[in-house]
Protein backbone atom coordinates (compact mmCIF):
# COMPACT_ATOMS: atom_id res chain seq x y z
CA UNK A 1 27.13 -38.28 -31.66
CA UNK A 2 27.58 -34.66 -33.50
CA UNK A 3 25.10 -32.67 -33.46
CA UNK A 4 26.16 -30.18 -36.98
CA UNK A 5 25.33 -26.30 -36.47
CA UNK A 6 22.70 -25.24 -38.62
CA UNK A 7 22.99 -21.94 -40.87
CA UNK A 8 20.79 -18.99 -40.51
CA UNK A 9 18.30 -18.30 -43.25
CA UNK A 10 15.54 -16.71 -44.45
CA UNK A 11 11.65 -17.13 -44.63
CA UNK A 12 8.98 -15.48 -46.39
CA UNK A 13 5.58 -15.08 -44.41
CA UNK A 14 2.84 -12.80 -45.31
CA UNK A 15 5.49 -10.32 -47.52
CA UNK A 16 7.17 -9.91 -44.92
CA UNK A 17 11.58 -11.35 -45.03
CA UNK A 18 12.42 -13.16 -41.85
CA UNK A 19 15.81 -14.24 -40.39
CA UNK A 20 16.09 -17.83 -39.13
CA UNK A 21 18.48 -17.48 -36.44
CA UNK A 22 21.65 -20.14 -36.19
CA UNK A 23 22.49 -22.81 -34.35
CA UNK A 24 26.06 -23.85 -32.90
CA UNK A 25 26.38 -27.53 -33.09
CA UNK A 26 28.44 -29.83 -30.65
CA UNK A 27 30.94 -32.13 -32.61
CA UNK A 28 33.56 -34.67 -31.67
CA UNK A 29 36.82 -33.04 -31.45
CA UNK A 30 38.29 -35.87 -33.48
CA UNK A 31 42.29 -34.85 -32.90
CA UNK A 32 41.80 -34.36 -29.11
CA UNK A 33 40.22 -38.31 -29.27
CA UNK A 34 42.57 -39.74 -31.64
CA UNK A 35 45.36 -38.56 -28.74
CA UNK A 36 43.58 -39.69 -26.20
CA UNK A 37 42.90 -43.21 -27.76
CA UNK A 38 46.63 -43.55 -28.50
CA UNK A 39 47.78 -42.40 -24.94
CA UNK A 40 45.70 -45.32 -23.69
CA UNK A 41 46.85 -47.84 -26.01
CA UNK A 42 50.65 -46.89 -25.44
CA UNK A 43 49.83 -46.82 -21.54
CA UNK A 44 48.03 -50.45 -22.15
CA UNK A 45 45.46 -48.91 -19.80
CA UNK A 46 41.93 -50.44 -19.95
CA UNK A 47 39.39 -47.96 -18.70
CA UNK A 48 37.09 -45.28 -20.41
CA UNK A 49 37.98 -42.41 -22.66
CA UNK A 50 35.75 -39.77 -22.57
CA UNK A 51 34.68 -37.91 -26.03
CA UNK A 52 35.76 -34.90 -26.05
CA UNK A 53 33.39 -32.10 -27.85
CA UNK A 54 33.69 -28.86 -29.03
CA UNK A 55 31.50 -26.07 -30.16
CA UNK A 56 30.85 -25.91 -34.02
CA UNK A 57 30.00 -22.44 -35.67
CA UNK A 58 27.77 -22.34 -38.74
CA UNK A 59 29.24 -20.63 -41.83
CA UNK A 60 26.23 -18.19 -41.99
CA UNK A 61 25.46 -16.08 -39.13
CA UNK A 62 22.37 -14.22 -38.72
CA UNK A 63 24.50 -11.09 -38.64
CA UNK A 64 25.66 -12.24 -41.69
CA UNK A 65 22.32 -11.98 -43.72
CA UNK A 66 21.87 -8.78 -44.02
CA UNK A 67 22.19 -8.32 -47.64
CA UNK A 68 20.57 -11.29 -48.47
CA UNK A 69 17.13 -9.43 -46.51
CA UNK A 70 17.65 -6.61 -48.94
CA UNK A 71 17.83 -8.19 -51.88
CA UNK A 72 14.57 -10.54 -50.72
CA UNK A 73 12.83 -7.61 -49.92
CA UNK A 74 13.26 -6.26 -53.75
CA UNK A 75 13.08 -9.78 -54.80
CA UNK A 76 9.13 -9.84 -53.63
CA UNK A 77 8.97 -6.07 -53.89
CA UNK A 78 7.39 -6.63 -57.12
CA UNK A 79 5.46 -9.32 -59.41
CA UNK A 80 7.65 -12.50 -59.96
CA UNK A 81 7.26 -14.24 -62.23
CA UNK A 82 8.65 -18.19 -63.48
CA UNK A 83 9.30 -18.32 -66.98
CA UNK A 84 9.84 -21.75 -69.11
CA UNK A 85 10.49 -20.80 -72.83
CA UNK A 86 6.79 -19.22 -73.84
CA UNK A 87 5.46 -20.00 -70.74
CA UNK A 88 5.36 -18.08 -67.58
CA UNK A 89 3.54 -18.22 -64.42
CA UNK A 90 3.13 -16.03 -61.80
CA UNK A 91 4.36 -16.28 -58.01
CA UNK A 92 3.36 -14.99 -54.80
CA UNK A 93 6.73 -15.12 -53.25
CA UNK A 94 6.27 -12.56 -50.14
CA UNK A 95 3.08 -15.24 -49.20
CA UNK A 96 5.43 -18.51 -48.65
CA UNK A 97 8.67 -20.15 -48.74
CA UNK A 98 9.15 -20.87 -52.70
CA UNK A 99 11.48 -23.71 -52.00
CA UNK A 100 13.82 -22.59 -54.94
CA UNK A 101 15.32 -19.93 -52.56
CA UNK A 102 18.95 -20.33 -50.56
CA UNK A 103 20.78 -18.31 -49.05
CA UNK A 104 24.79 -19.59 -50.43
CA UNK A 105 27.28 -20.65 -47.95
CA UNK A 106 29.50 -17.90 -49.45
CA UNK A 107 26.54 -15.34 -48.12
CA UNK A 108 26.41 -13.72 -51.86
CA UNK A 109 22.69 -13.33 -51.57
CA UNK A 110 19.72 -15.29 -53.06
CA UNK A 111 20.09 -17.50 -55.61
CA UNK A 112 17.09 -17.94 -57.30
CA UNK A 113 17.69 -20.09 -60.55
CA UNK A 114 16.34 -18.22 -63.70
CA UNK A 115 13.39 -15.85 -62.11
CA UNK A 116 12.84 -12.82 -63.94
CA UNK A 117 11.50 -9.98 -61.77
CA UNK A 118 8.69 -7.83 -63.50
């Protein structure tokens, strides 16, 4: 029945840093139906209760991702490159998505596990 909100974020396509725009979600309004259900069990009414919804913000905003852009835009700005011990390989991040990107819920930036920028 809820329908979450979804959190901006950001995609990579052809170099370029793009902002996902959010989504507001629709949830139950659990309180609201927990006092409705009781009012019609201490009424002994028999009928319908309606659900009762209400509008769910996402914790990350696109206004909220400005940063994040900034440091993406370094991020790809240069060669990365993933590194393994003595291994390393090199990454065309500004080209696609490299799935080991996130923008945190506490909007401190990119976390990008152990990539060493060039």
């Amino acid at each position: 029945m809820d329908k979450p909100p979804v959190n901006a974020a950001l995609e990579f396509h052809d170099g370029q840093v793009l902002v996902v725009d959010h989504q507001e979600g629709l949830v139950v309004d659990q309180a609201a139906l927990v006092e409705a259900l009781d009012e019609k069990l201490r009424d002994l009414a028999a009928g319908e209760v309606e659900v009762p919804m209400v509008v769910a913000v996402p914790d990350i905003q696109a206004v909220d991702t400005a940063e994040a852009v900034e440091r993406a835009r370094i991020m790809i700005s240069g060669e990365v490159k993933l590194r393994s011990g003595d291994k390393t390989w090199p990454m065309s991040v500004g080209r696609s998505r490299p799935p080991w990107t996130t923008v945190r819920r506490d909007r401190a930036l990119l976390q990008a596990g152990s990539v060493h920028l060039a």
